[in-house]
C-alpha atoms as a PDB file:
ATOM      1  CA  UNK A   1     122.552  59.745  -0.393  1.00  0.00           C
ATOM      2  CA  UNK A   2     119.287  60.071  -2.553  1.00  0.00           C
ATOM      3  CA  UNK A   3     119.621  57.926  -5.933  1.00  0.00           C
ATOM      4  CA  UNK A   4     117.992  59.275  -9.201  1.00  0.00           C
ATOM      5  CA  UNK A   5     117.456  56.685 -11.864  1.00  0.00           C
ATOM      6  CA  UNK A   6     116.795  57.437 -15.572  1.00  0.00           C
ATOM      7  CA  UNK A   7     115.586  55.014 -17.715  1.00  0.00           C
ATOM      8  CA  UNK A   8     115.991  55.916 -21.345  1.00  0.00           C
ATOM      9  CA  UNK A   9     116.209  53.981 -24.914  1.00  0.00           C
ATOM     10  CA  UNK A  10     119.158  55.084 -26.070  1.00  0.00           C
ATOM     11  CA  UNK A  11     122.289  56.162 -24.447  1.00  0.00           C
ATOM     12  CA  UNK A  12     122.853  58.542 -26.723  1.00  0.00           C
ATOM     13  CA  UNK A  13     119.500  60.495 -26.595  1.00  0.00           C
ATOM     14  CA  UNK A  14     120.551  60.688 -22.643  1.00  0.00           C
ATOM     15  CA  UNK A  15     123.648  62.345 -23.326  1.00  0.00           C
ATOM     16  CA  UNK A  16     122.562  64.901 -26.034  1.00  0.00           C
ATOM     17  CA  UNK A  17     119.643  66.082 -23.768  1.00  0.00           C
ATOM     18  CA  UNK A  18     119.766  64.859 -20.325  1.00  0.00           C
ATOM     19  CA  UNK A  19     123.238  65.299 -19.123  1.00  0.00           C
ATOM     20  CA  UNK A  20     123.192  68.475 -17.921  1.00  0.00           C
ATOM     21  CA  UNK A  21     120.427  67.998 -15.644  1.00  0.00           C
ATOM     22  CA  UNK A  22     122.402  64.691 -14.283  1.00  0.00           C
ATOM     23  CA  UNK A  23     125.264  66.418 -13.222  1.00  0.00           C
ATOM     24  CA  UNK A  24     123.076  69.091 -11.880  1.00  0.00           C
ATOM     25  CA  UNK A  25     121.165  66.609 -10.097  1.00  0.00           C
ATOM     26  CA  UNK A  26     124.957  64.600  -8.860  1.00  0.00           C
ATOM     27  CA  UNK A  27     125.536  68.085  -7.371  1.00  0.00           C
ATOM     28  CA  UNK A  28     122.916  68.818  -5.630  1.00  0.00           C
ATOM     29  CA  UNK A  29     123.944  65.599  -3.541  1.00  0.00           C
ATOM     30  CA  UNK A  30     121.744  62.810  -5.714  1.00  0.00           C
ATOM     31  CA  UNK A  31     123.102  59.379  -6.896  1.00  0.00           C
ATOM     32  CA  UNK A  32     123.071  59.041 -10.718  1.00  0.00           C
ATOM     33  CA  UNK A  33     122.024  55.642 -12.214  1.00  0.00           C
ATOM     34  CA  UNK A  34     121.280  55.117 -15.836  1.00  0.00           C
ATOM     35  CA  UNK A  35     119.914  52.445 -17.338  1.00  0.00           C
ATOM     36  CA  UNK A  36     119.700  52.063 -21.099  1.00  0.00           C
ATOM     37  CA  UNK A  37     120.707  49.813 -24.191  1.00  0.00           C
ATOM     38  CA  UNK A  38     124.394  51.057 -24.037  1.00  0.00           C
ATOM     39  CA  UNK A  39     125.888  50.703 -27.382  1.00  0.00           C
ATOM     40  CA  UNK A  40     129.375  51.659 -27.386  1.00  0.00           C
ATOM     41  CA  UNK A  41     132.192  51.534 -24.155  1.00  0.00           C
ATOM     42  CA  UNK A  42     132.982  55.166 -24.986  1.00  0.00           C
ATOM     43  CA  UNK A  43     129.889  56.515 -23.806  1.00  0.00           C
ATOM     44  CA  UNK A  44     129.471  54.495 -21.050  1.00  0.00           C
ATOM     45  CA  UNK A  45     133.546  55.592 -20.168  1.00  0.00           C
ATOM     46  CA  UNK A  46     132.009  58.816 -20.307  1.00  0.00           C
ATOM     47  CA  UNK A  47     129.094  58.646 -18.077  1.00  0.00           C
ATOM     48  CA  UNK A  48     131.541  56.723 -15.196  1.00  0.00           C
ATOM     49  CA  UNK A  49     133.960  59.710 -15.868  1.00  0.00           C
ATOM     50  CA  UNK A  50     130.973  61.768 -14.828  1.00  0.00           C
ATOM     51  CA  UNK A  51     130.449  59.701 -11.783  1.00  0.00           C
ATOM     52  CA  UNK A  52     127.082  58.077 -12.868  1.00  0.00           C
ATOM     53  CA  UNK A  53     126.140  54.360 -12.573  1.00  0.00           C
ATOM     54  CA  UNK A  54     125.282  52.564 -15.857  1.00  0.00           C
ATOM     55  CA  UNK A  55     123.367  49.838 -16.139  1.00  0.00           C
ATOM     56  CA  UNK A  56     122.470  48.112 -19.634  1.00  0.00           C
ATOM     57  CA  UNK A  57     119.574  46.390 -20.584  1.00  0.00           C
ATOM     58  CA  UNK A  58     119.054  45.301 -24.572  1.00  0.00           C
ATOM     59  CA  UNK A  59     116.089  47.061 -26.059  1.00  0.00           C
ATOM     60  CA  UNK A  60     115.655  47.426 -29.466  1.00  0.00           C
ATOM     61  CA  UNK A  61     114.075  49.921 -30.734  1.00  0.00           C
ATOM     62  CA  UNK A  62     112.861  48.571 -33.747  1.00  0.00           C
ATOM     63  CA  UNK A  63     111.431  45.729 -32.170  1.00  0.00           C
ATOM     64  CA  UNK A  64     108.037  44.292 -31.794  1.00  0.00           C
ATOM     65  CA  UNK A  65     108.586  41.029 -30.687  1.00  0.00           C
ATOM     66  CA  UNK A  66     106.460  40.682 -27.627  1.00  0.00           C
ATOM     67  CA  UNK A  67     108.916  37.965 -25.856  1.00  0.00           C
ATOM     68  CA  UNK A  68     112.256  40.680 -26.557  1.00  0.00           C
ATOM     69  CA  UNK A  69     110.545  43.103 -24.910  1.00  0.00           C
ATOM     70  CA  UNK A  70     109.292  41.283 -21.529  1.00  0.00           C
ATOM     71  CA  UNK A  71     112.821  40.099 -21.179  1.00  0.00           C
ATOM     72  CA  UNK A  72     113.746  43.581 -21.302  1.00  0.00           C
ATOM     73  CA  UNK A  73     110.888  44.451 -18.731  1.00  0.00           C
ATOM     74  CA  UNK A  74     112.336  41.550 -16.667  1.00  0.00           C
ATOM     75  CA  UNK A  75     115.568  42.612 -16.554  1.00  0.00           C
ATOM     76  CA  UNK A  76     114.816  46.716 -16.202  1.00  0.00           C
ATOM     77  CA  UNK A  77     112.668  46.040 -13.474  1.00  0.00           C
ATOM     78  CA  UNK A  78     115.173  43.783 -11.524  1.00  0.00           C
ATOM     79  CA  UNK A  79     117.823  46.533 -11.396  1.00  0.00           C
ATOM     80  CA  UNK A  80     114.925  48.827 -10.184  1.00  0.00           C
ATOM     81  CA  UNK A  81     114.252  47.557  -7.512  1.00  0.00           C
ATOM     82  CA  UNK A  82     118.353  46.847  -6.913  1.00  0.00           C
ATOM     83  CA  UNK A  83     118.916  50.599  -6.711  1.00  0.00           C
ATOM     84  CA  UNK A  84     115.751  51.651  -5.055  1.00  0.00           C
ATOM     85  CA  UNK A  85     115.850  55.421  -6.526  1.00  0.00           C
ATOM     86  CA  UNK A  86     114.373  57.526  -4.630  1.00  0.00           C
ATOM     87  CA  UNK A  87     113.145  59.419  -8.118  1.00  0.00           C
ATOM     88  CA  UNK A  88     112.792  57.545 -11.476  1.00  0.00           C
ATOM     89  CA  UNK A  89     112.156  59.337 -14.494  1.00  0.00           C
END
């Protein structure tokens, strides 16, 4: 099975506009992984409902402390290369 990975900054941005084209893209035979700074178990509840894969990292969007943001890189870039998607937008 292909895997599709979206990397967004806010799980809630993801579901107002992007997921449509996620469950278009589940399918159509694709994989769904999401990684984002989940803030709430509902959401995330949702998403699983939906059949995606959530993964959480902690951005903050506010935030320009160099170090909080590397760790974030760190961590995003780890479960990258855990799912191997085949598309990453």
């Amino acid at each position: 099975m292909k895997r599709l990975c979206y990397f967004v900054n806010s799980d809630w941005y993801f579901d107002l506009h992007w997921t449509e084209r996620a469950i278009a893209a589940r399918d159509a035979g694709y994989e769904i992984h999401i990684i984002s700074h989940f803030i709430g178990e509902e959401i995330i509840k949702k998403f699983k409902t939906l059949g995606f894969i959530c993964h959480n990292v902690s951005l903050v969007a506010q935030s320009f402390n160099m170090f909080v943001f590397f760790r974030a890189f760190l961590n995003a870039r780890k479960i990258i290369k855990e799912i191997n998607p085949d598309l990453l937008h």
